[in-house]
C-alpha atoms as a PDB file:
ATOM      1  CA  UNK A   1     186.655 123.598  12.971  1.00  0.00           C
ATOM      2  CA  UNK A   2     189.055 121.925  14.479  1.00  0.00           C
ATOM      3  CA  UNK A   3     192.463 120.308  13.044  1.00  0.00           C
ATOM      4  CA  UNK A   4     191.617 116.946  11.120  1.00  0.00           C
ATOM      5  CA  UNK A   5     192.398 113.974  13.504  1.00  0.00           C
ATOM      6  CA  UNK A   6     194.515 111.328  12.269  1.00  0.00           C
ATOM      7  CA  UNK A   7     195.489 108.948  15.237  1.00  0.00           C
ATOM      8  CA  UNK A   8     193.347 105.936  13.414  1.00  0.00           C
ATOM      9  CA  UNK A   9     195.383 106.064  10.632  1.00  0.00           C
ATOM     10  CA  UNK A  10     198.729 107.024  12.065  1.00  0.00           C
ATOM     11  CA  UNK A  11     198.126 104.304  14.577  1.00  0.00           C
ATOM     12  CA  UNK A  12     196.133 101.159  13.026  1.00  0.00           C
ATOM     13  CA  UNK A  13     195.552 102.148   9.188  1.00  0.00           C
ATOM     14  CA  UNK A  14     197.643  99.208   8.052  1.00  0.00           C
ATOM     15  CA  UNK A  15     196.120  96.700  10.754  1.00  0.00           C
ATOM     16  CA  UNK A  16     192.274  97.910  10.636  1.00  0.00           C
ATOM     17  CA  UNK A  17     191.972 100.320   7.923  1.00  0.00           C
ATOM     18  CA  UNK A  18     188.081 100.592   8.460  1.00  0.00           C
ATOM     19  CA  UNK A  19     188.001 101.275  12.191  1.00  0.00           C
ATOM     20  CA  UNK A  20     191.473 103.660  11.489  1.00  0.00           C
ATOM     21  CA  UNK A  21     188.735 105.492   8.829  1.00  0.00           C
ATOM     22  CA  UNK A  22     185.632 105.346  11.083  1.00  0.00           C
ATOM     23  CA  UNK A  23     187.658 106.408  14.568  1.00  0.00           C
ATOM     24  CA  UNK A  24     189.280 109.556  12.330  1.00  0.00           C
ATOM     25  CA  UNK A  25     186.138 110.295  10.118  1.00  0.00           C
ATOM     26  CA  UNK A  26     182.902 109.453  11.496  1.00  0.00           C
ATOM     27  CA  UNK A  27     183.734 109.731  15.534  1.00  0.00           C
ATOM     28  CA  UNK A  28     186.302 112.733  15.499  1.00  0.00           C
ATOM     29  CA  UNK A  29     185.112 114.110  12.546  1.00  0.00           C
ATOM     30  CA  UNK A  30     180.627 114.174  12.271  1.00  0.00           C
ATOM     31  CA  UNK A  31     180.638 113.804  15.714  1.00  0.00           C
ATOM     32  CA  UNK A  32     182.913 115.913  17.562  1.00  0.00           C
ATOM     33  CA  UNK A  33     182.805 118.748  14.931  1.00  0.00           C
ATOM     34  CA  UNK A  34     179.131 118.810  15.581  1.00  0.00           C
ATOM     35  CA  UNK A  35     179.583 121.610  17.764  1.00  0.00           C
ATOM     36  CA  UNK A  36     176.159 123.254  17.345  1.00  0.00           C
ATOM     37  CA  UNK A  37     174.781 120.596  19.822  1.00  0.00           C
ATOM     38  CA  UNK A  38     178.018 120.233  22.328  1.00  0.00           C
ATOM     39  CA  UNK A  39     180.990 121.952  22.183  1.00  0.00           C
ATOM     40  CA  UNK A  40     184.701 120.029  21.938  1.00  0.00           C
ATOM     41  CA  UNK A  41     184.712 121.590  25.792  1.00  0.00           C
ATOM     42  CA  UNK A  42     182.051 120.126  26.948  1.00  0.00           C
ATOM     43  CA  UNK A  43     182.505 116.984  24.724  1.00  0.00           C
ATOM     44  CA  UNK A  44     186.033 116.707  26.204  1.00  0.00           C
ATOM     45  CA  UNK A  45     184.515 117.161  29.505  1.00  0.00           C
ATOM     46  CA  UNK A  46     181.934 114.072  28.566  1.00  0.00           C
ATOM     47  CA  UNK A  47     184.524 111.809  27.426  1.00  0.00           C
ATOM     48  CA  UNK A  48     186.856 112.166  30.121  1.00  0.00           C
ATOM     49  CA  UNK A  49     184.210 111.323  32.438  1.00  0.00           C
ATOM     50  CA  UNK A  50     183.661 108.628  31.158  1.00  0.00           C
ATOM     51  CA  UNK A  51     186.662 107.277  30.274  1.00  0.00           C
ATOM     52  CA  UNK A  52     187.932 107.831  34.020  1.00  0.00           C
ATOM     53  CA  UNK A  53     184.863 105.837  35.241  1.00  0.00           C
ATOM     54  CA  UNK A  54     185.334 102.978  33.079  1.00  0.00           C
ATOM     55  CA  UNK A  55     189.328 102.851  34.271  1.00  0.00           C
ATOM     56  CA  UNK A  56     190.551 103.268  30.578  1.00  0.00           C
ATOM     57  CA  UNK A  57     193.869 105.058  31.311  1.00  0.00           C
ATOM     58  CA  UNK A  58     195.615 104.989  28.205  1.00  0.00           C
ATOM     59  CA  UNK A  59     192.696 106.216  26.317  1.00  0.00           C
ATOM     60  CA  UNK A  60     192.121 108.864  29.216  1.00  0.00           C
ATOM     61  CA  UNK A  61     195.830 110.366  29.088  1.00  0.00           C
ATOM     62  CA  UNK A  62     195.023 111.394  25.354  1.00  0.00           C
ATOM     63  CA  UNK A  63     191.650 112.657  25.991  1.00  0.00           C
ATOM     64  CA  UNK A  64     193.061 114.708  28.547  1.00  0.00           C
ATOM     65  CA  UNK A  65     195.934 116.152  26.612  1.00  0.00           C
ATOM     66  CA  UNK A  66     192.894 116.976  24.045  1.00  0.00           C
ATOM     67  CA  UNK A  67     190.445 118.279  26.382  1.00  0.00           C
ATOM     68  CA  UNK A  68     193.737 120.782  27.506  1.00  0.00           C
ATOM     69  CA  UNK A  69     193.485 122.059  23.776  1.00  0.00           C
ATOM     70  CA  UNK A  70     190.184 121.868  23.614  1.00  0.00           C
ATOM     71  CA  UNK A  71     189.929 124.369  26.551  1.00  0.00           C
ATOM     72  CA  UNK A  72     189.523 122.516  29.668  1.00  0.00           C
ATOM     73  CA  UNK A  73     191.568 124.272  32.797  1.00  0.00           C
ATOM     74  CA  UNK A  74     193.020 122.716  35.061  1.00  0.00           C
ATOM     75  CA  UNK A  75     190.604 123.877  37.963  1.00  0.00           C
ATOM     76  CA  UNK A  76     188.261 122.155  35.674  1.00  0.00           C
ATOM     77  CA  UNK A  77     189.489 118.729  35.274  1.00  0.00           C
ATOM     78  CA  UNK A  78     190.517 118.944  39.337  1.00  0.00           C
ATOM     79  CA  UNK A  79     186.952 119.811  39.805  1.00  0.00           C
ATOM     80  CA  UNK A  80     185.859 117.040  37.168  1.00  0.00           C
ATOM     81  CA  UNK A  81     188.535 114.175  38.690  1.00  0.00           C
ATOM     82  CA  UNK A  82     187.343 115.166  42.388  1.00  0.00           C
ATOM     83  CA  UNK A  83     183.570 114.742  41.454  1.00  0.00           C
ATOM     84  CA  UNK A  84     183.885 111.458  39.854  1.00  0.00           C
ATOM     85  CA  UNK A  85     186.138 110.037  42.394  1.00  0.00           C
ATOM     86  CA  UNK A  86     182.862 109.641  44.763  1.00  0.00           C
ATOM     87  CA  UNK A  87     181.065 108.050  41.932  1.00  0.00           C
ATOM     88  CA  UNK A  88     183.551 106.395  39.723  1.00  0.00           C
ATOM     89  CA  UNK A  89     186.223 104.918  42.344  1.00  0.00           C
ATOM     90  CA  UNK A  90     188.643 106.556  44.601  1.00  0.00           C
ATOM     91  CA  UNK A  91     191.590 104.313  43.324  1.00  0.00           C
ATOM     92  CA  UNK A  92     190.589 105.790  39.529  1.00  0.00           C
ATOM     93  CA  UNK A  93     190.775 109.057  40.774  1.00  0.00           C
ATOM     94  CA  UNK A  94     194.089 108.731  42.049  1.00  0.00           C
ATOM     95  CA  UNK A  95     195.098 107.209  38.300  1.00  0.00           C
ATOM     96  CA  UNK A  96     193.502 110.650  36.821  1.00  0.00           C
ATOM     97  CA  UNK A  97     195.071 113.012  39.057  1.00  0.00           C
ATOM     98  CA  UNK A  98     198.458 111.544  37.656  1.00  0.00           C
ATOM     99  CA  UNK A  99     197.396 111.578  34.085  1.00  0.00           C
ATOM    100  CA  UNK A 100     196.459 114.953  35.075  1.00  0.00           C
ATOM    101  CA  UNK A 101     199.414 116.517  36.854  1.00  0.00           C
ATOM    102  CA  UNK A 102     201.262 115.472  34.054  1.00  0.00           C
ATOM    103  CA  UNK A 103     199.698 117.342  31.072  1.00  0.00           C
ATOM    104  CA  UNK A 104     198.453 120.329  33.162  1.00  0.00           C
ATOM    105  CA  UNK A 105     201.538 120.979  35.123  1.00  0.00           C
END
């Protein structure tokens, strides 16, 4: 099991104290330490996808600093950011590779 996530609260628990509880409890807690179904690799490697489609940078510069701990190399995530770029958008692809080069290198 992985170290108990706190962003929600460290971040919004005095603004929005129930999504600070639901982002840190239900989401990173039942769900990604759920690993019996999908592993935090592979559910690093889903949620970076996705993020980088939908152009949510911010979001996708933590998720990539967690997917690094989580076990994702960085011939992975090249692999990953070179796939999507044909589906997702070639300018979003540029984006990741410099969200990228900054927490793998």
């Amino acid at each position: 099991m992985a170290e108990k996530q706190t962003a929600g609260q460290d971040r919004l628990g005095d603004f929005a104290p129930q999504f600070a509880k639901l982002n840190d409890d239900v989401l990173f807690g039942q769900v990604w330490d759920k690993e019996d179904e999908l592993s935090r690799h592979d559910r690093s490697m889903t949620t970076v996808s996705s993020l980088m489609s939908l152009g949510l940078f911010p979001q996708l510069k933590d998720h990539m600093a967690l997917a690094k701990k989580n076990g994702v190399t960085k011939t992975e995530i090249v692999a990953l950011i070179t796939q999507l770029a044909f589906y997702a958008g070639w300018p979003k692809a540029w984006s990741a590779f410099t969200l990228a080069k900054e927490i793998w290198d």
